[in-house]
C-alpha atoms as a PDB file:
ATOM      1  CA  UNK A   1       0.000   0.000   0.000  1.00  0.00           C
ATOM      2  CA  UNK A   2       3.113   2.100   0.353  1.00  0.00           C
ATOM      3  CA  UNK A   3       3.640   1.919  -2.939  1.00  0.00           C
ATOM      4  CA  UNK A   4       2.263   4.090  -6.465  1.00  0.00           C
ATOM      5  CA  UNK A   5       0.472   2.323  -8.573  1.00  0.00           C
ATOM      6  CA  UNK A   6       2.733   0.806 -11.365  1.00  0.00           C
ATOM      7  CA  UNK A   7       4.837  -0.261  -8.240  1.00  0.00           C
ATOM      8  CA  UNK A   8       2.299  -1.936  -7.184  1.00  0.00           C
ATOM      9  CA  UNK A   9       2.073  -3.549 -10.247  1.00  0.00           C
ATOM     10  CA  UNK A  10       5.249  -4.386 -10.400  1.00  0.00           C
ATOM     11  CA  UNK A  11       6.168  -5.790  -6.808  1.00  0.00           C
ATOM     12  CA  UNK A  12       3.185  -7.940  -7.161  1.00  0.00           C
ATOM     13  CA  UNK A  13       4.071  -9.420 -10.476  1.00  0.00           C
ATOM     14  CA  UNK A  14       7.512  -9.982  -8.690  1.00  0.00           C
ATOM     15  CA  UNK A  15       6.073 -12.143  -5.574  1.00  0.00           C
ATOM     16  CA  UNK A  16       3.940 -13.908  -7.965  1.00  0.00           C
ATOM     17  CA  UNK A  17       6.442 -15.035  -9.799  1.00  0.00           C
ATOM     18  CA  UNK A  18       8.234 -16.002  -6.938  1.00  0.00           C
ATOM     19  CA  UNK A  19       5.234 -17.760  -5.366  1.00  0.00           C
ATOM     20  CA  UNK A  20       5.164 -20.110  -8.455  1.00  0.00           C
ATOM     21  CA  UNK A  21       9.047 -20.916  -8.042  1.00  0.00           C
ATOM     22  CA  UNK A  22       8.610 -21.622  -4.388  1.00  0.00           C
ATOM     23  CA  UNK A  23       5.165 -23.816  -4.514  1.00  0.00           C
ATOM     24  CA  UNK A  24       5.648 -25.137  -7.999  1.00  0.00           C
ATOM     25  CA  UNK A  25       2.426 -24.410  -8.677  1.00  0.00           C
ATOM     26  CA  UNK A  26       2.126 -22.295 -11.974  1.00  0.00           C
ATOM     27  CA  UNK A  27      -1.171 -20.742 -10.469  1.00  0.00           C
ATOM     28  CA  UNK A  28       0.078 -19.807  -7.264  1.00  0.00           C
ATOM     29  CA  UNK A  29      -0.405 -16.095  -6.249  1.00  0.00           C
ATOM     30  CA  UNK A  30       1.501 -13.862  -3.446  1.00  0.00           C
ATOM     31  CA  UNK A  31      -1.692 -14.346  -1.738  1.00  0.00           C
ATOM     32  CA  UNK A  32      -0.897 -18.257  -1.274  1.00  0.00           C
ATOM     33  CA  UNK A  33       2.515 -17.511   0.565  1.00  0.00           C
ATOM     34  CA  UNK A  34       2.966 -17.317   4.151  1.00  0.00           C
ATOM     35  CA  UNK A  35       5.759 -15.086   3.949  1.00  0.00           C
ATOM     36  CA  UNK A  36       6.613 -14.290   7.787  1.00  0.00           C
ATOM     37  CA  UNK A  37       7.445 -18.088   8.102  1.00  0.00           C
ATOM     38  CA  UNK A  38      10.284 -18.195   5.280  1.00  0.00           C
ATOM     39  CA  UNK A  39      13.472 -18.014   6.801  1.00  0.00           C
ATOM     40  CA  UNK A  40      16.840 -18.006   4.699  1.00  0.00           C
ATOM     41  CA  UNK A  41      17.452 -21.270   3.780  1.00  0.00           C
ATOM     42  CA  UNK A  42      13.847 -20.213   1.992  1.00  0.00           C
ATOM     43  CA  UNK A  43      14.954 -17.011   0.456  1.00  0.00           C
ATOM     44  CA  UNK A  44      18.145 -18.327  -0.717  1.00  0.00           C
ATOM     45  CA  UNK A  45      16.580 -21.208  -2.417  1.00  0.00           C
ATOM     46  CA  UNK A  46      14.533 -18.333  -3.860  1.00  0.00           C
ATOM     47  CA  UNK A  47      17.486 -16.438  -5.503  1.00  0.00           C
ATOM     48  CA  UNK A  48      19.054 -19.373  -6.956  1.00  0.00           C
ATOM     49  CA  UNK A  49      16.000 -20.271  -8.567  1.00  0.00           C
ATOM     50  CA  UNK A  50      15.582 -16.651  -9.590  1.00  0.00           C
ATOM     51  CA  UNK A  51      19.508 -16.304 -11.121  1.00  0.00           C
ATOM     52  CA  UNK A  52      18.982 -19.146 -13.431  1.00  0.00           C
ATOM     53  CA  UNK A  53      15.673 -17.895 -14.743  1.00  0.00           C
ATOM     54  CA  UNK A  54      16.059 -14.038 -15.354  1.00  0.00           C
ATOM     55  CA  UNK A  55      18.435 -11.451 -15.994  1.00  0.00           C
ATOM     56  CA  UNK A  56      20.318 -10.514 -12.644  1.00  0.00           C
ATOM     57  CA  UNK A  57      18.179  -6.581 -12.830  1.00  0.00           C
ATOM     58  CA  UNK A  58      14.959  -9.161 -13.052  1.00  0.00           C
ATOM     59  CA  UNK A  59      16.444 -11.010 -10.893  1.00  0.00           C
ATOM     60  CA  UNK A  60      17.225  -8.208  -8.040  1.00  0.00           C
ATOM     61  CA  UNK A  61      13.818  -6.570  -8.809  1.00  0.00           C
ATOM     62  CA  UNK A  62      12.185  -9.923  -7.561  1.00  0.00           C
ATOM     63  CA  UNK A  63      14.457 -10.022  -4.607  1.00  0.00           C
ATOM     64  CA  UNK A  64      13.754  -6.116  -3.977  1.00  0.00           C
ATOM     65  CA  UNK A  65      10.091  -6.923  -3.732  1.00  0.00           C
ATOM     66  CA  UNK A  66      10.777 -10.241  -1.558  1.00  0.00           C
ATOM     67  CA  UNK A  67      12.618  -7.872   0.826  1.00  0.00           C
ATOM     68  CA  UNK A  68      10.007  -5.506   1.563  1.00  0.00           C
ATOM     69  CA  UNK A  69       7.301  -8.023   2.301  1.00  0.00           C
ATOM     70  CA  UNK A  70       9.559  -9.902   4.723  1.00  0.00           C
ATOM     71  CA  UNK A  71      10.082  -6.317   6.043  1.00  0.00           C
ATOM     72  CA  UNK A  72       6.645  -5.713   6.051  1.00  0.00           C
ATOM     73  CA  UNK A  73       5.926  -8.825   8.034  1.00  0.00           C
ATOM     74  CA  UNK A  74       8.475  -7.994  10.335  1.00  0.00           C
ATOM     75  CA  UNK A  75       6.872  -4.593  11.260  1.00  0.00           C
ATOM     76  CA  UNK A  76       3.238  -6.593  11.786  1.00  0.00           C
ATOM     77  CA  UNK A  77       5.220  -8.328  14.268  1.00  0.00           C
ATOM     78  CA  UNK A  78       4.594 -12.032  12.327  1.00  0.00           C
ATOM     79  CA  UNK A  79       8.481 -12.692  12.511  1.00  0.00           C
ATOM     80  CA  UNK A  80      10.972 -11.686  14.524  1.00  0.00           C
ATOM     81  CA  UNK A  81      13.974  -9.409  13.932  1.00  0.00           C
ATOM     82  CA  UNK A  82      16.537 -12.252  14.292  1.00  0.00           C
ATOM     83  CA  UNK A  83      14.822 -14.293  11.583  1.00  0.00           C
ATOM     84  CA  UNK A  84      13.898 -11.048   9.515  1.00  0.00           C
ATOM     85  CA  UNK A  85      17.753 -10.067   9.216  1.00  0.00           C
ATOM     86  CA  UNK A  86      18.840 -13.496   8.123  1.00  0.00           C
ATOM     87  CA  UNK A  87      16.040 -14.180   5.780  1.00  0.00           C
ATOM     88  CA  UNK A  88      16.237 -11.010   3.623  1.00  0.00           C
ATOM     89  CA  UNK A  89      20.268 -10.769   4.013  1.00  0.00           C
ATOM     90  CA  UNK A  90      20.380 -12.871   0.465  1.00  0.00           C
ATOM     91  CA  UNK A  91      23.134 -10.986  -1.826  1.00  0.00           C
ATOM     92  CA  UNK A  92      21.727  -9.745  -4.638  1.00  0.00           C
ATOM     93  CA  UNK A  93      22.789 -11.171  -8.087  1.00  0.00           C
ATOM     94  CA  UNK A  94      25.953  -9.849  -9.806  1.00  0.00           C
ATOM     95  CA  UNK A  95      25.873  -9.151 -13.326  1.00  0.00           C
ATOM     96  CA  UNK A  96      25.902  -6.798 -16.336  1.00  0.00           C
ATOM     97  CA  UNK A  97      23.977  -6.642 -19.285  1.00  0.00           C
ATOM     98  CA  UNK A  98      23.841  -4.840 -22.499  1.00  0.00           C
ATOM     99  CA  UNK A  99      21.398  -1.425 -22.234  1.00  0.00           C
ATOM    100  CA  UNK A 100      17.947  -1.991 -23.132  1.00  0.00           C
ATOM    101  CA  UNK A 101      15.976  -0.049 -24.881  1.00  0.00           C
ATOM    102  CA  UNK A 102      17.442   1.864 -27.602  1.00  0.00           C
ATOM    103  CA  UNK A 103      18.073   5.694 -29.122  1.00  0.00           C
ATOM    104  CA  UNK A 104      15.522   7.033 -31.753  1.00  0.00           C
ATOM    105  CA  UNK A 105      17.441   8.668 -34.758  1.00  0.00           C
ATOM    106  CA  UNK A 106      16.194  12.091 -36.015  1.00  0.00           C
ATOM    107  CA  UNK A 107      14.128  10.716 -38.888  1.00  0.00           C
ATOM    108  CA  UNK A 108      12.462   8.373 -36.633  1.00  0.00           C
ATOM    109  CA  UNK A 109      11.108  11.345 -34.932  1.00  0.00           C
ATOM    110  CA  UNK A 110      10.376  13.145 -38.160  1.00  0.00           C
ATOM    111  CA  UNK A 111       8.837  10.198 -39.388  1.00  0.00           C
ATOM    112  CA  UNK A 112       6.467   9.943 -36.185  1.00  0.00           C
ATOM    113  CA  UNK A 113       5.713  13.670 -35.920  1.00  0.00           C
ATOM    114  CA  UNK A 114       4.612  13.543 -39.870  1.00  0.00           C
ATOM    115  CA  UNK A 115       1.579  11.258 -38.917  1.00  0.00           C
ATOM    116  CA  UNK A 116       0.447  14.161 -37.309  1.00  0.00           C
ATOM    117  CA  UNK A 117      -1.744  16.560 -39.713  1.00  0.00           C
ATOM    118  CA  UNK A 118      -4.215  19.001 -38.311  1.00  0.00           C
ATOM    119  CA  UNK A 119      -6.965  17.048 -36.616  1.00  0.00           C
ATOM    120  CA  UNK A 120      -6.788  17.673 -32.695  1.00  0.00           C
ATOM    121  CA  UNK A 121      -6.214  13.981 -32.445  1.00  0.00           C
ATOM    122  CA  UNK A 122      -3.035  14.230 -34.507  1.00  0.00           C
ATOM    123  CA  UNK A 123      -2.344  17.828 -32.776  1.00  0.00           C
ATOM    124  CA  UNK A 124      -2.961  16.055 -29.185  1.00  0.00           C
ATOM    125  CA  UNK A 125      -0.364  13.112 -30.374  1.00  0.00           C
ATOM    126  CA  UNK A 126       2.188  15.243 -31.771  1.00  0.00           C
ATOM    127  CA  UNK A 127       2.795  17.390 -28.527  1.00  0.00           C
ATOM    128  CA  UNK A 128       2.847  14.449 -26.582  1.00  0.00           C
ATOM    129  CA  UNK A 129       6.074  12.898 -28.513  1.00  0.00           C
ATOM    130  CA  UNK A 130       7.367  16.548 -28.402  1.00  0.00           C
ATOM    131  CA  UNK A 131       7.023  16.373 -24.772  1.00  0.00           C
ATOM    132  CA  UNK A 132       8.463  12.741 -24.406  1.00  0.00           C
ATOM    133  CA  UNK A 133      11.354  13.129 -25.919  1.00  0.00           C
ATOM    134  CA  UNK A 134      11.779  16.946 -25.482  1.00  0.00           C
ATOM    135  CA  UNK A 135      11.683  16.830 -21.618  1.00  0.00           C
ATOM    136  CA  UNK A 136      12.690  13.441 -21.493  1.00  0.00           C
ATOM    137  CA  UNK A 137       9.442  12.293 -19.069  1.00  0.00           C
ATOM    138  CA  UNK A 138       8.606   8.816 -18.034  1.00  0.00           C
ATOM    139  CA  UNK A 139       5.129   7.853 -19.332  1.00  0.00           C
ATOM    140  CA  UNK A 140       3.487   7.577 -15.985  1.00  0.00           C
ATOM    141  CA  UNK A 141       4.775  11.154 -15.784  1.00  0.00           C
ATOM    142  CA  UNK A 142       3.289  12.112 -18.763  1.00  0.00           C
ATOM    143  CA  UNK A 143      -0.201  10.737 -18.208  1.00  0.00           C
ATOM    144  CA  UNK A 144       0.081  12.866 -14.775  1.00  0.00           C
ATOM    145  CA  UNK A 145       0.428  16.116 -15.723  1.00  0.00           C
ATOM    146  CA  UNK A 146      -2.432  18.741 -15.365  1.00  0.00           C
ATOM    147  CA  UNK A 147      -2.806  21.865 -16.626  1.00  0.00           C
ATOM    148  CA  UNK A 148      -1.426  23.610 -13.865  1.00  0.00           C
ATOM    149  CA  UNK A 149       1.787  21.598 -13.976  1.00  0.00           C
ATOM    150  CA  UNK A 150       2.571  24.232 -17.089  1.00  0.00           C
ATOM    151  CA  UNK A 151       4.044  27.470 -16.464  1.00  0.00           C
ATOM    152  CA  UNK A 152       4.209  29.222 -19.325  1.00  0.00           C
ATOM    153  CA  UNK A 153       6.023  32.147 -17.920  1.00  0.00           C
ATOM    154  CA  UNK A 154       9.171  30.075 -16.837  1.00  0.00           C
ATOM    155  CA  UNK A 155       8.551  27.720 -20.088  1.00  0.00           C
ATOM    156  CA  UNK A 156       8.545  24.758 -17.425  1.00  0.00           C
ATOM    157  CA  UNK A 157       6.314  21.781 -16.733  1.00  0.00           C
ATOM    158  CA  UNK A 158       6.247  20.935 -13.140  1.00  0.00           C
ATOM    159  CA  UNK A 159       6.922  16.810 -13.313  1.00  0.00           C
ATOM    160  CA  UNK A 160       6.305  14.900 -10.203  1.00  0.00           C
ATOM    161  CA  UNK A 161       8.549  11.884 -10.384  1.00  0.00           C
ATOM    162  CA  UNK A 162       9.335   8.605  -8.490  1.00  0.00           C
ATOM    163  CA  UNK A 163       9.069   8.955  -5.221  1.00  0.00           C
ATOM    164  CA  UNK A 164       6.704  11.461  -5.451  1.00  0.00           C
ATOM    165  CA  UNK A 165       9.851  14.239  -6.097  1.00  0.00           C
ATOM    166  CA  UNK A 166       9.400  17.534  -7.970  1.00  0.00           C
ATOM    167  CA  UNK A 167      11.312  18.940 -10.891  1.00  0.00           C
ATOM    168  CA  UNK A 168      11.201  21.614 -13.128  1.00  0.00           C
ATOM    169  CA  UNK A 169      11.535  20.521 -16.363  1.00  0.00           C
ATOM    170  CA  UNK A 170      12.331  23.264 -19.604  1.00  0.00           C
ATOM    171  CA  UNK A 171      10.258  22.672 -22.337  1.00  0.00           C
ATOM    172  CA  UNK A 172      12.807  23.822 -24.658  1.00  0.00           C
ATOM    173  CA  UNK A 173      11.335  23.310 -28.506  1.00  0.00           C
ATOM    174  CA  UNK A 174       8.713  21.114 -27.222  1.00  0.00           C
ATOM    175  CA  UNK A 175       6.804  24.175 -26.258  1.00  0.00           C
ATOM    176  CA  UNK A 176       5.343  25.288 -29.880  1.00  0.00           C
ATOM    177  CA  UNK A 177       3.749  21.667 -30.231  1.00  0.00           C
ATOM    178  CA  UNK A 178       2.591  22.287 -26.884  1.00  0.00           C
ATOM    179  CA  UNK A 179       1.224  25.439 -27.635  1.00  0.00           C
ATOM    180  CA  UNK A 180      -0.878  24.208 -30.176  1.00  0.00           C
ATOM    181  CA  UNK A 181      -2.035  21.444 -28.027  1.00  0.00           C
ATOM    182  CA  UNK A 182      -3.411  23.757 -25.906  1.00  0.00           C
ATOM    183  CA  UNK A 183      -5.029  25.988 -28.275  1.00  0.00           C
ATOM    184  CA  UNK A 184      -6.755  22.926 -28.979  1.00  0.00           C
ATOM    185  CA  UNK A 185      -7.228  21.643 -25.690  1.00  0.00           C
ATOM    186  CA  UNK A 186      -8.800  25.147 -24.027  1.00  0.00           C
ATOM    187  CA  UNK A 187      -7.027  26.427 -20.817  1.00  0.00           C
ATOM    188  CA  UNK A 188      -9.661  25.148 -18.552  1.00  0.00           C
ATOM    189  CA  UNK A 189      -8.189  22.988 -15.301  1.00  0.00           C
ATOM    190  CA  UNK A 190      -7.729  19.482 -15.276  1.00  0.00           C
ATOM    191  CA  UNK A 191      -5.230  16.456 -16.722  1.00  0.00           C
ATOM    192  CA  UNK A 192      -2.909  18.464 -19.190  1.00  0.00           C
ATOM    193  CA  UNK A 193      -3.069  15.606 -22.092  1.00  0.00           C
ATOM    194  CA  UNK A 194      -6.700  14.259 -22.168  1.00  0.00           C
ATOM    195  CA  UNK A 195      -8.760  11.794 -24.052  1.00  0.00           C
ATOM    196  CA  UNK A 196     -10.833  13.000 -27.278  1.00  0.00           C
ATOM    197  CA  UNK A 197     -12.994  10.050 -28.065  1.00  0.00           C
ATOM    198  CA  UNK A 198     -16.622   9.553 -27.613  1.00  0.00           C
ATOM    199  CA  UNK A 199     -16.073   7.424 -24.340  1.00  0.00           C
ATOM    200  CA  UNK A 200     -12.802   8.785 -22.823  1.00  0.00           C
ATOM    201  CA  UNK A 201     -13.349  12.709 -23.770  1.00  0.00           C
ATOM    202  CA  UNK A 202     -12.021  15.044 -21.068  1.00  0.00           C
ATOM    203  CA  UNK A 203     -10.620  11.791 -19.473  1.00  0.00           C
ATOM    204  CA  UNK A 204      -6.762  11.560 -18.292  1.00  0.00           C
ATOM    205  CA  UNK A 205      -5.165   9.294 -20.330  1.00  0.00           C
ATOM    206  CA  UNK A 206      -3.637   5.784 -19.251  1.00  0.00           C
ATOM    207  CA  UNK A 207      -0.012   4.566 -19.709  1.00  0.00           C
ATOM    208  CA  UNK A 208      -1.434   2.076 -21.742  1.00  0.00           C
ATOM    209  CA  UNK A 209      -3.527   4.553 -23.717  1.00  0.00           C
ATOM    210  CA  UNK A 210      -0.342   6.156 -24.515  1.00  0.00           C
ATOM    211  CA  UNK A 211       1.510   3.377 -25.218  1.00  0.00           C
ATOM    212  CA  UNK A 212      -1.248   2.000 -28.254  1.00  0.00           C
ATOM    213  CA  UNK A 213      -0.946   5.348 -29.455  1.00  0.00           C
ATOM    214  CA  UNK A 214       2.604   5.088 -30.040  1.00  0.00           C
ATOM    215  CA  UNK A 215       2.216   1.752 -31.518  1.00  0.00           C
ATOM    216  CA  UNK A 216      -0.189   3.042 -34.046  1.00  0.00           C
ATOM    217  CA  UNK A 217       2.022   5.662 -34.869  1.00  0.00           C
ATOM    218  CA  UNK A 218       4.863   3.650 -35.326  1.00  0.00           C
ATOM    219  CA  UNK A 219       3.472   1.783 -37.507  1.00  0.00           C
ATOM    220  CA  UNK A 220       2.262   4.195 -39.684  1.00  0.00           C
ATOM    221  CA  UNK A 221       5.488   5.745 -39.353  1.00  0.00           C
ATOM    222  CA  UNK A 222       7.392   2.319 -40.563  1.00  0.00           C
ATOM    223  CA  UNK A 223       9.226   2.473 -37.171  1.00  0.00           C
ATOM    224  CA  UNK A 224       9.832  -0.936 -35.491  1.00  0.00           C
ATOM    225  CA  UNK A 225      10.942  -2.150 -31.654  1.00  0.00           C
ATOM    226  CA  UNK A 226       9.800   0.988 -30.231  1.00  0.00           C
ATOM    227  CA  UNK A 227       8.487   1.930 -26.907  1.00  0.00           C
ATOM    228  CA  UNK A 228       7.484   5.274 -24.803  1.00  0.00           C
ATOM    229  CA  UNK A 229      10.656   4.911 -22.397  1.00  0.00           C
ATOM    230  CA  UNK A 230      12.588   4.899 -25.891  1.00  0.00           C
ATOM    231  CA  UNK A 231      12.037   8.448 -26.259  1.00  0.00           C
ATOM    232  CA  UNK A 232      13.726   8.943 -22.107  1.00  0.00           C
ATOM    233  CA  UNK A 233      17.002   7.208 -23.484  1.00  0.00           C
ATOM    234  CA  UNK A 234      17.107   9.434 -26.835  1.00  0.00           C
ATOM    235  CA  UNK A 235      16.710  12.464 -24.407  1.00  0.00           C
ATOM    236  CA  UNK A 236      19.066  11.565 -21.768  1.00  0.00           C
ATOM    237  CA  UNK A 237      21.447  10.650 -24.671  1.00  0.00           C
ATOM    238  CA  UNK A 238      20.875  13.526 -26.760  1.00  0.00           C
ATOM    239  CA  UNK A 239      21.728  15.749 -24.249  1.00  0.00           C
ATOM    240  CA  UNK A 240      25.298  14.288 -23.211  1.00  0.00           C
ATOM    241  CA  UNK A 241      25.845  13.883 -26.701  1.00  0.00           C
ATOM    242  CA  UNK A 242      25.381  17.985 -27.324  1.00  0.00           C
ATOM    243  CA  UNK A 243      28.062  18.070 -24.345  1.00  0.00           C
ATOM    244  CA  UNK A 244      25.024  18.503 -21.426  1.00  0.00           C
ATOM    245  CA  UNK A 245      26.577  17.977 -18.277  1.00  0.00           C
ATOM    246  CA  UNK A 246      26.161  14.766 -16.380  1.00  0.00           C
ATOM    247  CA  UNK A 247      24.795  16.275 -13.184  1.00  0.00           C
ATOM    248  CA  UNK A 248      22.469  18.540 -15.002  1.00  0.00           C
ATOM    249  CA  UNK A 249      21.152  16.001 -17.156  1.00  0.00           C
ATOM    250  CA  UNK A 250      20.491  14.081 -13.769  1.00  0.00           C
ATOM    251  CA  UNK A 251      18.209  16.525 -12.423  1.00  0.00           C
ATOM    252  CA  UNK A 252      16.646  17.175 -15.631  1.00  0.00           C
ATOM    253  CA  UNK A 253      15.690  13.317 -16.367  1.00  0.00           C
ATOM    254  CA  UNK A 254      14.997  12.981 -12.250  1.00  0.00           C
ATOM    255  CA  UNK A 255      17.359  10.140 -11.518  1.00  0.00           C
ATOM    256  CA  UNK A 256      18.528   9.628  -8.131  1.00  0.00           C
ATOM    257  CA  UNK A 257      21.982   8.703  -9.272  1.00  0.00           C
ATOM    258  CA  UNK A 258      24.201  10.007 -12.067  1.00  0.00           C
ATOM    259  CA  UNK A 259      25.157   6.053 -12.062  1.00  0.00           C
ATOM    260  CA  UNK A 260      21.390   5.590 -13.573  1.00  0.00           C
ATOM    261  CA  UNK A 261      21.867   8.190 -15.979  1.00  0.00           C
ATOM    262  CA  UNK A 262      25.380   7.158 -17.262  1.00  0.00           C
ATOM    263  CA  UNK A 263      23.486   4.165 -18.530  1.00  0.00           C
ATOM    264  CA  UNK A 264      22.172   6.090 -21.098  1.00  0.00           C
ATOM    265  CA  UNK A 265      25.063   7.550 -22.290  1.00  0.00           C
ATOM    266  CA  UNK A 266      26.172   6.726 -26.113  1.00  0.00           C
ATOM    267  CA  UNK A 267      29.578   8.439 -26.003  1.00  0.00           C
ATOM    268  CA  UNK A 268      31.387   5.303 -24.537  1.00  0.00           C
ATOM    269  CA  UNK A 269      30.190   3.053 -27.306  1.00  0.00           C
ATOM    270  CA  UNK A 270      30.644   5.204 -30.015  1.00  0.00           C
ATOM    271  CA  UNK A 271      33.898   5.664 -28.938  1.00  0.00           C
ATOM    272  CA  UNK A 272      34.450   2.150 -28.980  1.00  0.00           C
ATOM    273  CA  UNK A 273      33.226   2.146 -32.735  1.00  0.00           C
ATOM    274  CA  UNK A 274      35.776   4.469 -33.732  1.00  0.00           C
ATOM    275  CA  UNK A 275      38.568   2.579 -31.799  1.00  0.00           C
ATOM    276  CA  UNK A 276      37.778  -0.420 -33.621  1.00  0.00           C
ATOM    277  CA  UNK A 277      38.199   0.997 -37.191  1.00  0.00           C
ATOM    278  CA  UNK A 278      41.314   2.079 -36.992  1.00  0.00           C
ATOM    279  CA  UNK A 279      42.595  -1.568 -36.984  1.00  0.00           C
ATOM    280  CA  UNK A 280      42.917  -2.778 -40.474  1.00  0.00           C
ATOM    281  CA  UNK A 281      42.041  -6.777 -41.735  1.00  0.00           C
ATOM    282  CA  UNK A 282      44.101  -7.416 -45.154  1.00  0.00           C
ATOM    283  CA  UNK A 283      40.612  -9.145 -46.305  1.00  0.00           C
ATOM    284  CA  UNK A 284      39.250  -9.154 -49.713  1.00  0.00           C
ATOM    285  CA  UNK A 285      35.347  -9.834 -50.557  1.00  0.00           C
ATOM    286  CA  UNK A 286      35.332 -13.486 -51.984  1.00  0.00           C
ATOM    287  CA  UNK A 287      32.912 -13.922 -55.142  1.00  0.00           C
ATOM    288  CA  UNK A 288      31.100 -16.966 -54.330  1.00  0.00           C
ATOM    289  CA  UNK A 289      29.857 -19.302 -56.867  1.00  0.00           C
ATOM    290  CA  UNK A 290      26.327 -19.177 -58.029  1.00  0.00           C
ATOM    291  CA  UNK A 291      24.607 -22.345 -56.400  1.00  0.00           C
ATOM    292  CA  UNK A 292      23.126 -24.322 -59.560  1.00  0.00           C
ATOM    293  CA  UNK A 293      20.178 -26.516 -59.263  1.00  0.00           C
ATOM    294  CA  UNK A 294      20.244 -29.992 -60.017  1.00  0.00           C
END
């Protein structure tokens, strides 16, 4: 209960997962588990199981989540401290993996903004990647924002982030497609990106609401693999590639580490790219013969 929503989400899907690993029971729930009585010959059986399943940052998620409900039955007073300590001191799982996620090019976003004519739909949609990838928000973020949250004066949306934390974010050249938007929209109070259909009009939009209008628009677009938090990474990435600070781009994406935000960062591996062609292979393209049928 401590948590937002998507957390919620989240954390559940975590200590379902891990209630089907430790019942063998493929419809087992976190509901089925009596948590308070696992003690760490239980949880480390747990994060074996998890590290030869999933990704060690899966992995550590699912721990994450199995360490605040054995905190959580701790503070109900179902287990004691003694057996609270031991049971959640599991290591997490070391690791590293590739980035996910990856970097749209400019004519990605050209080709996604050109879907967008002159119907408010299409006007709503375009400020909304403008916005995305301009200030570099998190979709939950997005879908939060109310009218209010834009101050025109300073050219800033007010974002509240993970954790419920505050930051002012410039709009930068996202603010003409916002304009518009709002022209649109009216100035009246409520969410600042709505819904225009007969059902959801005047309605806040959902993350997934967002997320099947990308889809659409990719595809229209001819752009493939791509997802909301895509346009976060170009941002983040844009920025330290136009020689942004590291810091500032911290508190302008909201991260709580610059460690978080160096993931995003493009420099390294192009870098790499460039090292590696200045080596030279001695190798000539072969002509293969054509394969005749028999």
């Amino acid at each position: 209960a401590g948590l937002s929503p998507n957390s919620r989400r989240t954390m559940l899907a975590a200590l379902d997962t891990i209630a089907q690993l430790g019942l063998g029971d493929e419809t087992a729930t976190a509901w089925n588990v009596p948590w308070s009585q696992l003690r760490f010959q239980h949880t480390q059986a747990v994060r074996s199981a998890l590290a030869a399943q999933y990704a060690h940052t899966t992995a550590n998620r699912m721990l994450s989540a199995l360490r605040g409900v054995l905190k959580a039955a701790w503070k109900l007073g179902l287990m004691s401290a003694e057996d609270y300590q031991k049971a959640a001191s599991v290591e997490s799982i070391r690791g590293e993996t590739l980035p996910s996620g990856r970097a749209l090019s400019s004519g990605e976003l050209v080709g996604l903004l050109n879907t967008c004519e002159a119907t408010p739909l299409d006007i709503r949609d375009a400020a909304i990647f403008s916005v995305l990838y301009g200030c570099g928000l998190r979709r939950a973020e997005l879908v939060a924002l109310n009218r209010a949250d834009y101050k025109m004066e300073e050219d800033e949306l007010v974002v509240r982030g993970k954790g419920n934390k505050q930051r002012a974010v410039p709009l930068g050249h996202a603010a003409p497609a916002l304009q518009d938007w709002l022209s649109v929209r009216g100035d009246e109070e409520g969410p600042l990106f709505w819904g225009l259909g007969n059902r959801n009009r005047g309605q806040r939009l959902t993350d997934q609401a967002v997320y099947n209008m990308l889809r659409k628009r990719a595809k229209l677009a001819g752009v493939k693999n791509l997802s909301p938090h895509d346009f976060r990474r170009t941002f983040v990435g844009d920025l330290l590639d136009a020689g942004a600070d590291m810091a500032t781009v911290q508190k302008m994406a909201g991260h709580a580490s610059p460690t978080t935000t160096s993931r995003y960062d493009r420099r390294g591996q192009k870098a790499r790219h460039k090292a590696a062609s200045l080596l030279h292979i001695p190798y000539k393209k072969r002509e293969r013969p054509s394969q005749r049928s028999e």
